[in-house]
C-alpha atoms as a PDB file:
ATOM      1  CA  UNK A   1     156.362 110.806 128.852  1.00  0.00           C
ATOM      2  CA  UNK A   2     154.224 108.583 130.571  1.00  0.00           C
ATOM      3  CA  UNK A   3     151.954 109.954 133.657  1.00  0.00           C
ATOM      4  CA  UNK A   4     149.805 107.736 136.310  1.00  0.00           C
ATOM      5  CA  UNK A   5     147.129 109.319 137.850  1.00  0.00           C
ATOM      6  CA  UNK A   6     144.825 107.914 140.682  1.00  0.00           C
ATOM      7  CA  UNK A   7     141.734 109.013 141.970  1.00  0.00           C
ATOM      8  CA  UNK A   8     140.393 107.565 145.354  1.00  0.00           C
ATOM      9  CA  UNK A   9     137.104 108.652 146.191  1.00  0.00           C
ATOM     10  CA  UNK A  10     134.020 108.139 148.275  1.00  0.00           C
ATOM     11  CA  UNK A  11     131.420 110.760 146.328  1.00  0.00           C
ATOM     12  CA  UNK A  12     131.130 111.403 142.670  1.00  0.00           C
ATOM     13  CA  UNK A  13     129.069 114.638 144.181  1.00  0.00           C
ATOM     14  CA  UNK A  14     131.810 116.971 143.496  1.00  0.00           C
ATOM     15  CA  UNK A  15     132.528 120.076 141.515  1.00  0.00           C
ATOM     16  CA  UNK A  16     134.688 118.673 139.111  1.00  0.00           C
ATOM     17  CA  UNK A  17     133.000 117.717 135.909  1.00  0.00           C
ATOM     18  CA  UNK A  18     136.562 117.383 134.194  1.00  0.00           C
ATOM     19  CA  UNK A  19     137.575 114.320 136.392  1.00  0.00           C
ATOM     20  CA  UNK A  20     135.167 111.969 134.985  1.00  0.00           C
ATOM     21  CA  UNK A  21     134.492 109.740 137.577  1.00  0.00           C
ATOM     22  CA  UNK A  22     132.715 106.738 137.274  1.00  0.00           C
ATOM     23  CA  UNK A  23     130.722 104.303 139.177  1.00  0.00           C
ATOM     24  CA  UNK A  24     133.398 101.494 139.634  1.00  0.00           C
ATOM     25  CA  UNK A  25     136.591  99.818 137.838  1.00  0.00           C
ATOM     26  CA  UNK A  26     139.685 101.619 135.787  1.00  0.00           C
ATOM     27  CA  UNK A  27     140.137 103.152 132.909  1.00  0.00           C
ATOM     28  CA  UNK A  28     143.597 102.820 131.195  1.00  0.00           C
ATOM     29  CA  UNK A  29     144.661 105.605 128.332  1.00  0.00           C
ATOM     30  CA  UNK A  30     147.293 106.204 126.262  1.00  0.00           C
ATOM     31  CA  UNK A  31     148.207 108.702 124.280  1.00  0.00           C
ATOM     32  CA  UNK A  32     150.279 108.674 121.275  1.00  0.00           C
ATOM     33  CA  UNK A  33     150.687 107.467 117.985  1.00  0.00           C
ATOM     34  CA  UNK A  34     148.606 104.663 118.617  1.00  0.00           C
ATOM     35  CA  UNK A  35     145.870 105.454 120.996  1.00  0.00           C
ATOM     36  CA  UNK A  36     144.076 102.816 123.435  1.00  0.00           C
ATOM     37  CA  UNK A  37     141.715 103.408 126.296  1.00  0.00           C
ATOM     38  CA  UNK A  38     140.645 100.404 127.990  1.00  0.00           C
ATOM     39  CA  UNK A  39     137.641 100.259 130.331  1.00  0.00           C
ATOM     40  CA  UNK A  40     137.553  98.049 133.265  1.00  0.00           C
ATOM     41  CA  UNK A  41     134.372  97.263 135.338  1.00  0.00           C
ATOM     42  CA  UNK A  42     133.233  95.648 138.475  1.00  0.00           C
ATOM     43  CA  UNK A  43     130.009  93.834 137.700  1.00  0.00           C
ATOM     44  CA  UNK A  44     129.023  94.102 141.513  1.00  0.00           C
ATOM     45  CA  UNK A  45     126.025  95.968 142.837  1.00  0.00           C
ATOM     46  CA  UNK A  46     126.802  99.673 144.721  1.00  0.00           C
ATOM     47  CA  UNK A  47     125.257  97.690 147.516  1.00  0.00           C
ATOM     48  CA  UNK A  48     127.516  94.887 147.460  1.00  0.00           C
ATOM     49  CA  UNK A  49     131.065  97.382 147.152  1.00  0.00           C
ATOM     50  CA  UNK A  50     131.586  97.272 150.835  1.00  0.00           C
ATOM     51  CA  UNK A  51     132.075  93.847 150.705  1.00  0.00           C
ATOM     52  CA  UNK A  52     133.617  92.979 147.487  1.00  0.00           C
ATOM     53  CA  UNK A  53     136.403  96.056 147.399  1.00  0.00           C
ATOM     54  CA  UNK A  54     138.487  95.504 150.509  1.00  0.00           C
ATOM     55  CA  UNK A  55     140.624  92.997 148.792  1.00  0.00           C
ATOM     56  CA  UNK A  56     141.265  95.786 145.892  1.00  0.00           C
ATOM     57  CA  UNK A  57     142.012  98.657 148.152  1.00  0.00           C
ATOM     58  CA  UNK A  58     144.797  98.032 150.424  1.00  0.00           C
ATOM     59  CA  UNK A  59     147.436  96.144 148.376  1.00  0.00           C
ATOM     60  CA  UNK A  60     149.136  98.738 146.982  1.00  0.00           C
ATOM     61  CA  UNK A  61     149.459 100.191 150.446  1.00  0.00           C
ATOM     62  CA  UNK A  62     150.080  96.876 152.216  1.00  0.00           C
ATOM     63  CA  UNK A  63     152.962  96.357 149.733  1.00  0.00           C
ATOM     64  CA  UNK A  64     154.625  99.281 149.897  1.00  0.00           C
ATOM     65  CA  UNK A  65     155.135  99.230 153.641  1.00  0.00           C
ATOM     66  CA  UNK A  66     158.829  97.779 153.165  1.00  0.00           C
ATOM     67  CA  UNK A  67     159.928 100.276 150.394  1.00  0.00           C
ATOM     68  CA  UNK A  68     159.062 103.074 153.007  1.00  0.00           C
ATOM     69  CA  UNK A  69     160.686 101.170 155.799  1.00  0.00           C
ATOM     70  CA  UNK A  70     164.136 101.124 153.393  1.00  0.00           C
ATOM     71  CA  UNK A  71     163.143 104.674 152.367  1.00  0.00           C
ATOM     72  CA  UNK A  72     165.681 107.336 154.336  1.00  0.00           C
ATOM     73  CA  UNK A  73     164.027 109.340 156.543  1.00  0.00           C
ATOM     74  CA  UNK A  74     161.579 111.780 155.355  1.00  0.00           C
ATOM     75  CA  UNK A  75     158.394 112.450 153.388  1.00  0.00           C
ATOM     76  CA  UNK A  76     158.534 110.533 150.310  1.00  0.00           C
ATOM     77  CA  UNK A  77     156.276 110.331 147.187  1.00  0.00           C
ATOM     78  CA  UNK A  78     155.623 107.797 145.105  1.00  0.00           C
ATOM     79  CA  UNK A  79     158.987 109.398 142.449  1.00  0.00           C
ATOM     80  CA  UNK A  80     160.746 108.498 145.521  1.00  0.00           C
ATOM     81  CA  UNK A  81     160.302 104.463 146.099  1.00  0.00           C
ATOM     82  CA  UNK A  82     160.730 101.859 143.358  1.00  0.00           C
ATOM     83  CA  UNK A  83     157.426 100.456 141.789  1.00  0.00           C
ATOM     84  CA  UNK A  84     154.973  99.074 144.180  1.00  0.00           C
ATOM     85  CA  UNK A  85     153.729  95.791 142.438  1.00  0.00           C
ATOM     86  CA  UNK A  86     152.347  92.272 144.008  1.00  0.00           C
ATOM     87  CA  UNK A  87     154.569  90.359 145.775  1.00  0.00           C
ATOM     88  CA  UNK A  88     153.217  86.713 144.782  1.00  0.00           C
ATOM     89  CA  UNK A  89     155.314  84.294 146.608  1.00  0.00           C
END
């Protein structure tokens, strides 16, 4: 089973000590057999994130815009539409 879980945010203030949220960057886990849990950071300032993010935020947005276009009509989720991944080229 694999399961992909994102968590946009603009507070950590929040009553949910169980999500583990952290300053900046990703964390990647798997579970199984073999575990791994990589931690990825952004060695940028908090005061500095408002012009050093913008580039990270919208691309998975920006390119999904033509799988929903293609999408029949409707609400979709992300089950719904292929993969969203970079187009680069």
């Amino acid at each position: 089973m694999l399961r992909f879980r994102a968590n946009w945010y603009c507070t950590r203030d929040i009553d949910r000590p169980d999500w583990e949220l952290r300053e900046s960057g990703w964390r990647i886990q798997v579970q199984g057999d073999t575990p791994l849990e990589v931690n990825i950071s952004f060695p940028v300032a908090p005061e500095d994130y408002a012009a050093f993010t913008p580039g990270l935020t919208a691309h998975r947005a920006v390119n999904a815009i033509a799988a929903v276009c293609d999408a029949p009509p409707g609400i979709r989720t992300t089950a719904d539409l292929p993969q969203i991944i970079a187009q680069l080229g």
